[in-house]
C-alpha atoms as a PDB file:
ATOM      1  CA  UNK A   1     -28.171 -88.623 -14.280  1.00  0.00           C
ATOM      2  CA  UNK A   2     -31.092 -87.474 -12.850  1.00  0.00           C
ATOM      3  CA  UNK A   3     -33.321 -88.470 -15.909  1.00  0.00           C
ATOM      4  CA  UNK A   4     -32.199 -91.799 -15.618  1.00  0.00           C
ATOM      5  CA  UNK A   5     -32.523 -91.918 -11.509  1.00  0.00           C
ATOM      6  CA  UNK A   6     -36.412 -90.453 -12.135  1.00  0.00           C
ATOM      7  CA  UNK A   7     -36.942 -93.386 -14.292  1.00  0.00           C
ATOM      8  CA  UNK A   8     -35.790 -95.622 -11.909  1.00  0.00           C
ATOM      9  CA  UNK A   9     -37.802 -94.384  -9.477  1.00  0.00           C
ATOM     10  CA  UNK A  10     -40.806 -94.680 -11.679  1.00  0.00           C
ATOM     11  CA  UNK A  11     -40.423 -98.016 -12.664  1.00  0.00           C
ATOM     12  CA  UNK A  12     -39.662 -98.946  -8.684  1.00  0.00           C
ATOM     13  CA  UNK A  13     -42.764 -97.226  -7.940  1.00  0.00           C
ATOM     14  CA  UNK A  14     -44.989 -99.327 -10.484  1.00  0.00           C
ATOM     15  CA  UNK A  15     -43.464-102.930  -9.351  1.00  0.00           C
ATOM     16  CA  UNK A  16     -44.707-101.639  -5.468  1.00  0.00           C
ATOM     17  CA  UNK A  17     -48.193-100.255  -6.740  1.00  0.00           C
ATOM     18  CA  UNK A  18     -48.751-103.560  -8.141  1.00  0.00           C
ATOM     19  CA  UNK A  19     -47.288-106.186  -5.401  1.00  0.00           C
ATOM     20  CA  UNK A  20     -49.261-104.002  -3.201  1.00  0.00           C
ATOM     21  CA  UNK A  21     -52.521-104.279  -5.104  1.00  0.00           C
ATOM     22  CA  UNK A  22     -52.346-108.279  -5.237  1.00  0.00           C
ATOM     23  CA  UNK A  23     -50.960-107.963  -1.424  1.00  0.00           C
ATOM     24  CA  UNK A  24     -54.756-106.174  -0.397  1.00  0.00           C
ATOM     25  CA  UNK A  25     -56.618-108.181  -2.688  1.00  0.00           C
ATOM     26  CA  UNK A  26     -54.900-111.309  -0.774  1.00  0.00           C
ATOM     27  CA  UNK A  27     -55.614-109.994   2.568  1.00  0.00           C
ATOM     28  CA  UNK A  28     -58.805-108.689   1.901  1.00  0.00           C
ATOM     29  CA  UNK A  29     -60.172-112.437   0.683  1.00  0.00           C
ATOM     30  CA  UNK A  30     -58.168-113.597   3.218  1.00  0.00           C
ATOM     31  CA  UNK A  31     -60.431-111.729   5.976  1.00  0.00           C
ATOM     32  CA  UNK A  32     -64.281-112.255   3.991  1.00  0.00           C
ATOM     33  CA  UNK A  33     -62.876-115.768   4.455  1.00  0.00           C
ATOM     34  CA  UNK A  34     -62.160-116.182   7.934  1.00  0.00           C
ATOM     35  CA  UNK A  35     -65.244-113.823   8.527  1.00  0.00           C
ATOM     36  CA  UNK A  36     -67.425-116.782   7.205  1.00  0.00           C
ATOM     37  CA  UNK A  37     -65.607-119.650   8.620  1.00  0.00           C
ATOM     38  CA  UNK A  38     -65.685-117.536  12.230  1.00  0.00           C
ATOM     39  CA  UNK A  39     -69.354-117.036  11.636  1.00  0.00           C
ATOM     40  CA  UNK A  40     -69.684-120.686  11.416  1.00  0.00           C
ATOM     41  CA  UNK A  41     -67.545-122.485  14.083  1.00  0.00           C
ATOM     42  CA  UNK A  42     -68.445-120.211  16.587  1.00  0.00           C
ATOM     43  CA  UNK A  43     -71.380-122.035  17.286  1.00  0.00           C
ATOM     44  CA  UNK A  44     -71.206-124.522  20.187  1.00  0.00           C
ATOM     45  CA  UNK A  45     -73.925-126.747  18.818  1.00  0.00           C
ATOM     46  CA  UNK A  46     -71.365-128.339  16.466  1.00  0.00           C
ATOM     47  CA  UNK A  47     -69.131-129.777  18.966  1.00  0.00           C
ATOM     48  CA  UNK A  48     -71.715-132.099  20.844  1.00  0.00           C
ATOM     49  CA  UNK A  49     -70.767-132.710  24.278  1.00  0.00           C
ATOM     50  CA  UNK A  50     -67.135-131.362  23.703  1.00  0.00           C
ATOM     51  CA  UNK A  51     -63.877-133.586  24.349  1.00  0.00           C
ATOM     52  CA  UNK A  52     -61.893-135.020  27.015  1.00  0.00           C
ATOM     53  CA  UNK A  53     -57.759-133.714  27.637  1.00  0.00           C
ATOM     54  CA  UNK A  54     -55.578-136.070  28.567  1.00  0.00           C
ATOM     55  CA  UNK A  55     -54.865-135.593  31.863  1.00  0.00           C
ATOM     56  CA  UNK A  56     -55.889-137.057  35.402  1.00  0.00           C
ATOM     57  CA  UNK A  57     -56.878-134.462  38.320  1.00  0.00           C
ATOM     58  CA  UNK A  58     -58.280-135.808  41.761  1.00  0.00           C
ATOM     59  CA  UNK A  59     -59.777-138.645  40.199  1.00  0.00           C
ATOM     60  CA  UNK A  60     -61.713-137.239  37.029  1.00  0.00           C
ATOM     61  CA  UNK A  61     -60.606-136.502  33.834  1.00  0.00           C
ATOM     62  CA  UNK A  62     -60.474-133.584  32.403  1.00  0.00           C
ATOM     63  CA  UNK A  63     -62.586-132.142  29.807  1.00  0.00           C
ATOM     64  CA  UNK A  64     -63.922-129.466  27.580  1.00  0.00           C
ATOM     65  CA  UNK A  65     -67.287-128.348  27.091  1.00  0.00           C
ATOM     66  CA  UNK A  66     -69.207-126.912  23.500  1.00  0.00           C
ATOM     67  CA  UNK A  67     -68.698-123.408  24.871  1.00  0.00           C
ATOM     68  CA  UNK A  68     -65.459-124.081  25.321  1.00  0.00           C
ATOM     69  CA  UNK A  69     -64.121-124.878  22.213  1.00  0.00           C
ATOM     70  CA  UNK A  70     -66.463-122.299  20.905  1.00  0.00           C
ATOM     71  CA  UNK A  71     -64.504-119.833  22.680  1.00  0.00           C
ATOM     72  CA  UNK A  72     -61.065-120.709  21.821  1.00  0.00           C
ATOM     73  CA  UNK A  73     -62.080-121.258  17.879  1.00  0.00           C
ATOM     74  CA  UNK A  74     -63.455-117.442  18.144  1.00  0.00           C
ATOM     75  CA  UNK A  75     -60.210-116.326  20.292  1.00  0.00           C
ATOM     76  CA  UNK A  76     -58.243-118.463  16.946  1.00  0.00           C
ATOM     77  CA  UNK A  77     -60.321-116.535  14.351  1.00  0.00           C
ATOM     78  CA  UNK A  78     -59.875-113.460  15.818  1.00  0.00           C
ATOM     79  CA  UNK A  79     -56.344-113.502  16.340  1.00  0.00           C
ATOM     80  CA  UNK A  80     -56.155-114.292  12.077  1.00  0.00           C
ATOM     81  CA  UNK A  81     -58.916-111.392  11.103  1.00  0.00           C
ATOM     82  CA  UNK A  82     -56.232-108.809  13.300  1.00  0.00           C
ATOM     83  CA  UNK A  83     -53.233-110.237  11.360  1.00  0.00           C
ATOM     84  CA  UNK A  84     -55.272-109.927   7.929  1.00  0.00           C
ATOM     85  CA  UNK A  85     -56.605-106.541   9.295  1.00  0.00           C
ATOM     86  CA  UNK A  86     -52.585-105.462  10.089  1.00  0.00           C
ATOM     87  CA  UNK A  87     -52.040-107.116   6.471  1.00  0.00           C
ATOM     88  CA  UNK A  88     -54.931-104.445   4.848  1.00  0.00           C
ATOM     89  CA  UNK A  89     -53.309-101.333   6.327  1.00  0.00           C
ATOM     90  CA  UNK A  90     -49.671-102.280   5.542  1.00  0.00           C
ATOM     91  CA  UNK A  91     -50.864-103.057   2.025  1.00  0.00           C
ATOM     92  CA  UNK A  92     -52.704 -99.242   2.012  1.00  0.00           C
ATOM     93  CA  UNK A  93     -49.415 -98.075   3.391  1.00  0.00           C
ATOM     94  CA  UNK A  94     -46.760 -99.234   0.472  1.00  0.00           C
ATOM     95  CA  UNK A  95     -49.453 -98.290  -1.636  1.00  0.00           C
ATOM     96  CA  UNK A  96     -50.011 -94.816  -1.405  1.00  0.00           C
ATOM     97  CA  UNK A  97     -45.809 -94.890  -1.732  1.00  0.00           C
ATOM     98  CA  UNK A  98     -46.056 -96.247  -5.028  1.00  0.00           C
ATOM     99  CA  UNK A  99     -48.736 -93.980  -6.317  1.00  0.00           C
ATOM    100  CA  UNK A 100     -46.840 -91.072  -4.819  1.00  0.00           C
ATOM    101  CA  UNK A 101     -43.936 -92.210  -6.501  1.00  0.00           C
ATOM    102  CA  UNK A 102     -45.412 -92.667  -9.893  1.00  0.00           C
ATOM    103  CA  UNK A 103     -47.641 -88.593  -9.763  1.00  0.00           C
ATOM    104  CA  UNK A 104     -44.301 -87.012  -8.831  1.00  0.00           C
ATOM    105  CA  UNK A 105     -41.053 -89.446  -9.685  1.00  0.00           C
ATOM    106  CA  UNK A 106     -40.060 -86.231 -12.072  1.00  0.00           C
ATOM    107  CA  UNK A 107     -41.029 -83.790  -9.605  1.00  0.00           C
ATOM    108  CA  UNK A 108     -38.101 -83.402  -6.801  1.00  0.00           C
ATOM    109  CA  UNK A 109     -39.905 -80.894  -4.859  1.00  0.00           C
ATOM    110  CA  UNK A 110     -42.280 -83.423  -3.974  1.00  0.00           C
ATOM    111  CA  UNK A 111     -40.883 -86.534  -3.335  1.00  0.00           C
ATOM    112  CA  UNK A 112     -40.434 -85.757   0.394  1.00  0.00           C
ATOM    113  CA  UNK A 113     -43.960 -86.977   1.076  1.00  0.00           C
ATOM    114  CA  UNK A 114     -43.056 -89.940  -0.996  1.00  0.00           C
ATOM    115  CA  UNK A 115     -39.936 -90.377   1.025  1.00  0.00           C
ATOM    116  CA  UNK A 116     -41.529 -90.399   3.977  1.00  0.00           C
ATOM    117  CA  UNK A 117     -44.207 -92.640   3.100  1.00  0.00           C
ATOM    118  CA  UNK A 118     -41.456 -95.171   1.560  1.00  0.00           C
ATOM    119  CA  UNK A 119     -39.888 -95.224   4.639  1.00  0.00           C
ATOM    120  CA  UNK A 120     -43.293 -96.148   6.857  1.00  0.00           C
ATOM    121  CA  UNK A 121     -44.256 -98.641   3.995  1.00  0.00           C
ATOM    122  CA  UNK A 122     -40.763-100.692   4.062  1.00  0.00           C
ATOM    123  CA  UNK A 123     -41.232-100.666   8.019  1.00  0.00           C
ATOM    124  CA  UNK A 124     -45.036-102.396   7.824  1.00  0.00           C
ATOM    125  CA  UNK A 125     -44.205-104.575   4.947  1.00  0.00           C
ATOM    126  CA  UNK A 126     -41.156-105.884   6.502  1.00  0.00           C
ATOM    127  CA  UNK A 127     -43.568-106.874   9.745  1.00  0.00           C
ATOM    128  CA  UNK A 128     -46.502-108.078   7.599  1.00  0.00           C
ATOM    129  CA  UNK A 129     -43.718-110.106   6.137  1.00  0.00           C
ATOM    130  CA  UNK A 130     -43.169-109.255   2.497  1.00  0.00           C
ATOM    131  CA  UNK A 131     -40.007-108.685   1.924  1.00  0.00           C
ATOM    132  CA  UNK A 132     -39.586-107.506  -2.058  1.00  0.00           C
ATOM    133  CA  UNK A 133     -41.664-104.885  -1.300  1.00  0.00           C
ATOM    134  CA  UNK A 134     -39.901-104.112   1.445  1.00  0.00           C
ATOM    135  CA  UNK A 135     -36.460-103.954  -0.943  1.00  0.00           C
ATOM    136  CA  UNK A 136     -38.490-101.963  -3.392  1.00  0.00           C
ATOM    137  CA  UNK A 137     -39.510 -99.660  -0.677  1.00  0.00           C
ATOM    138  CA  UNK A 138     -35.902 -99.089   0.045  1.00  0.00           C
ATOM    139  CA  UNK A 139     -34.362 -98.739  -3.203  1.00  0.00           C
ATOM    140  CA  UNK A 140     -37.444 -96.070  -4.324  1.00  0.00           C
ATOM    141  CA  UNK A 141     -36.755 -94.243  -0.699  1.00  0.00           C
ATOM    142  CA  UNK A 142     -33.351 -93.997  -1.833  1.00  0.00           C
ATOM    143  CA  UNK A 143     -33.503 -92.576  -5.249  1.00  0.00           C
ATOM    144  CA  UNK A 144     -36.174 -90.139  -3.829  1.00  0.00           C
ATOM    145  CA  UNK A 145     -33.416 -88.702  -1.629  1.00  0.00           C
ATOM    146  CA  UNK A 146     -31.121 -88.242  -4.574  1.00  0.00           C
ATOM    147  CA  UNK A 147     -33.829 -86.444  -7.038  1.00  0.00           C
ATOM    148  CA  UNK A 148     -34.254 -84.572  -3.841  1.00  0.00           C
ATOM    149  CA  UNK A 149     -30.663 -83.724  -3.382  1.00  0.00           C
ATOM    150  CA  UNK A 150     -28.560 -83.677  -6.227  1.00  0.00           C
ATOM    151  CA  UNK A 151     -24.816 -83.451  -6.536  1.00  0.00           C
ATOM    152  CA  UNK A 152     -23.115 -80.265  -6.919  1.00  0.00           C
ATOM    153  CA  UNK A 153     -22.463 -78.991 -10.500  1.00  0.00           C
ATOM    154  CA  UNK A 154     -18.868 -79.332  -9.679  1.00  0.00           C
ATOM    155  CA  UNK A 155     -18.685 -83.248  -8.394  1.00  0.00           C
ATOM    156  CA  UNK A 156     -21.090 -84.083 -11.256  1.00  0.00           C
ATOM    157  CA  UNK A 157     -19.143 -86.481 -13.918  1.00  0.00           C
ATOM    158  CA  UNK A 158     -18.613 -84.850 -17.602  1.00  0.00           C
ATOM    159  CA  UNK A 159     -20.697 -86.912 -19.925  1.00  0.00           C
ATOM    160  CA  UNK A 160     -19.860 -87.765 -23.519  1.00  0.00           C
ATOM    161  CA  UNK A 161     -22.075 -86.160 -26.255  1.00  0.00           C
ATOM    162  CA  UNK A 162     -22.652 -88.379 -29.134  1.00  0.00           C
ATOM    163  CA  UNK A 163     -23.118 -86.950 -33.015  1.00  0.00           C
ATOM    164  CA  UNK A 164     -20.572 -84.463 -32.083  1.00  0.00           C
ATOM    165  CA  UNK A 165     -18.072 -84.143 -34.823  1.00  0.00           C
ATOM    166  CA  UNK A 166     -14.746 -85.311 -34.250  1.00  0.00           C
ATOM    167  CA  UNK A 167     -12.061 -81.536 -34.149  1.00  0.00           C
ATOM    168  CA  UNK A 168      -8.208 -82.557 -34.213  1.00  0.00           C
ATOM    169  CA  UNK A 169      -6.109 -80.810 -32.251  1.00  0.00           C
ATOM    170  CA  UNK A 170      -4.225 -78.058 -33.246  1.00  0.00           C
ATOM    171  CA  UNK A 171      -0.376 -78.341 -33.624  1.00  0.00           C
ATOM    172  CA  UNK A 172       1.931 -76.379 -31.690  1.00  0.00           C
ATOM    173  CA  UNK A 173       2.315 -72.728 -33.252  1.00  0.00           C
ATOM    174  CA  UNK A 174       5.390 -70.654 -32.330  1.00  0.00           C
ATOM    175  CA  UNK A 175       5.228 -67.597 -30.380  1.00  0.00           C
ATOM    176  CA  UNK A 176       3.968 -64.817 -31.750  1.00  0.00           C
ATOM    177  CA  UNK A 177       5.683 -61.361 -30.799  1.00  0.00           C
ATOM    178  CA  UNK A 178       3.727 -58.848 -29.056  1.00  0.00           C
ATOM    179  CA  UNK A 179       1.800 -56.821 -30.739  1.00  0.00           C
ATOM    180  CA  UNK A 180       3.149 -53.236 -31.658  1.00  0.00           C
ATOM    181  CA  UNK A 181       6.921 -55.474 -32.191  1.00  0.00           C
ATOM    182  CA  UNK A 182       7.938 -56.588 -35.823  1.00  0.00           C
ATOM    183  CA  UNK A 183       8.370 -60.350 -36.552  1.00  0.00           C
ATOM    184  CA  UNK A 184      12.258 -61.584 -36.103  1.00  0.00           C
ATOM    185  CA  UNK A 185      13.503 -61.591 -39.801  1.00  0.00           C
ATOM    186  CA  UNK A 186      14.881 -65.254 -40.717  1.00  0.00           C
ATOM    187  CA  UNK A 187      18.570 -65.410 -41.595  1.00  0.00           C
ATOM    188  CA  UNK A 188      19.798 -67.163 -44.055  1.00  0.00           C
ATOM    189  CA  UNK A 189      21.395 -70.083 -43.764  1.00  0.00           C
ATOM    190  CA  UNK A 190      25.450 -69.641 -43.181  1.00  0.00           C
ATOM    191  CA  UNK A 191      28.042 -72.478 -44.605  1.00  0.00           C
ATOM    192  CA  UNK A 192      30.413 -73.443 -42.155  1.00  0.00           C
ATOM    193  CA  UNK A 193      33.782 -71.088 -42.637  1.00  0.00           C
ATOM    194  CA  UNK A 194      36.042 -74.414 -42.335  1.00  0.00           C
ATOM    195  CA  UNK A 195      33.931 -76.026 -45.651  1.00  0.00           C
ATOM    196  CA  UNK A 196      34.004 -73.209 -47.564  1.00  0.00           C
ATOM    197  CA  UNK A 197      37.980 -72.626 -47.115  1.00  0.00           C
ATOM    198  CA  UNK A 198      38.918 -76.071 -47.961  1.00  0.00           C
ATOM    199  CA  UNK A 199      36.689 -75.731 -51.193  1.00  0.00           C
ATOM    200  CA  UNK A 200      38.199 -72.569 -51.943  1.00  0.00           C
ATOM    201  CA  UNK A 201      42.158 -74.289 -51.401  1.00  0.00           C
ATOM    202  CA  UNK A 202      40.873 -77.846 -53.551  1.00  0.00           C
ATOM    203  CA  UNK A 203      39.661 -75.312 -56.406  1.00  0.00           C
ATOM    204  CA  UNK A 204      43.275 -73.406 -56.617  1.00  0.00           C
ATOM    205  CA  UNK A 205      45.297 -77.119 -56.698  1.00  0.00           C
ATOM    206  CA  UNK A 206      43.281 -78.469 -59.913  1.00  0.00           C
ATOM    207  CA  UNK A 207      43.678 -74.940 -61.846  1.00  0.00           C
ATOM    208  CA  UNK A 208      46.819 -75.381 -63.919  1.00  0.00           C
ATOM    209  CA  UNK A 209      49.744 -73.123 -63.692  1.00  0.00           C
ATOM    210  CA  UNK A 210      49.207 -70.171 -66.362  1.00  0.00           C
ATOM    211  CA  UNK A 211      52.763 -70.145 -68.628  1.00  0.00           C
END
């Protein structure tokens, strides 16, 4: 049982290492991307004289200036580079679980970092929205705590060994006597008295009569 939960555990622990990988690699192009575009809109040459907002206030309408719209593209791009940022470190997070995970899935004594680590890493992915690593997280978390704490030798289930060679059972032997005692000595088998009488009686009728 606990072979088989170890191996579990170590093929849980691979399936997170590698969502996790793509995960960083997706954030992390994610932020050089937004990086450049920031770099780019931020400038309030591109938006002219800026644009008018529907609206009417004390006779003018209102508008926005370059610097303006400059400001709330950077306040937009921002915003996105701290959610990809967030993204990075929850990605770190489930990772070091899985690598944990995979050095000491057949090592109980250490899976408590692992546990721990599990735990934290299902948390963040779950906010940073990815949710089968967030499962994964879980189910590894749990096996830890089993490899961690096994059953008792006593509750564990009796399993089957196979190639064994198949013993009958014995049949029921009679009681021995004690030792020191002789064995009972068999008597022999008695004829009913009544039988033997009315054989005796039929024998005397067919004898003839002696003259």
């Amino acid at each position: 049982m606990q072979e088989s939960n170890a191996r579990t555990l170590r093929g849980v622990s691979i399936a997170v290492v590698v969502l996790s990988v793509l995960a960083i690699a997706a954030f992390l192009i994610g932020a050089v991307a937004v990086g450049v575009f920031g770099a780019f809109a931020a400038d309030p040459s591109l938006y002219g004289n800026g644009i008018s907002l529907e609206g009417y206030d004390h006779g003018q309408y209102d508008s926005l200036g370059p610097e303006g719209i400059a400001s709330l593209v950077g306040l937009s791009i921002g915003i996105a580079m701290a959610f990809l940022v967030w993204g990075l470190l929850c990605g770190a997070t489930s990772l070091i679980a899985g690598i944990l995970g995979i050095r000491n899935y057949n090592k109980p004594e250490k899976l408590g970092a692992m546990f721990g680590w599990s735990i934290a890493g299902a948390v963040v992915a779950f906010l940073s929205g990815r949710i089968i690593t967030t499962i994964l997280l879980v189910i590894a978390a749990v096996y830890a705590h089993k490899l961690r704490n096994p059953l008792p030798a006593a509750y564990a289930q009796p399993q089957p060994v196979y190639g064994q060679p198949y013993q009958p059972q014995q049949p029921y032997a009679a009681p021995q006597p004690p030792a020191g005692q002789p064995a009972p000595i068999a008597q022999p088998y008695a004829a009913p008295q009544g039988t033997t009488d009315q054989h005796r009686n039929s024998s005397d009728q067919q004898q003839p009569p002696v003259r």
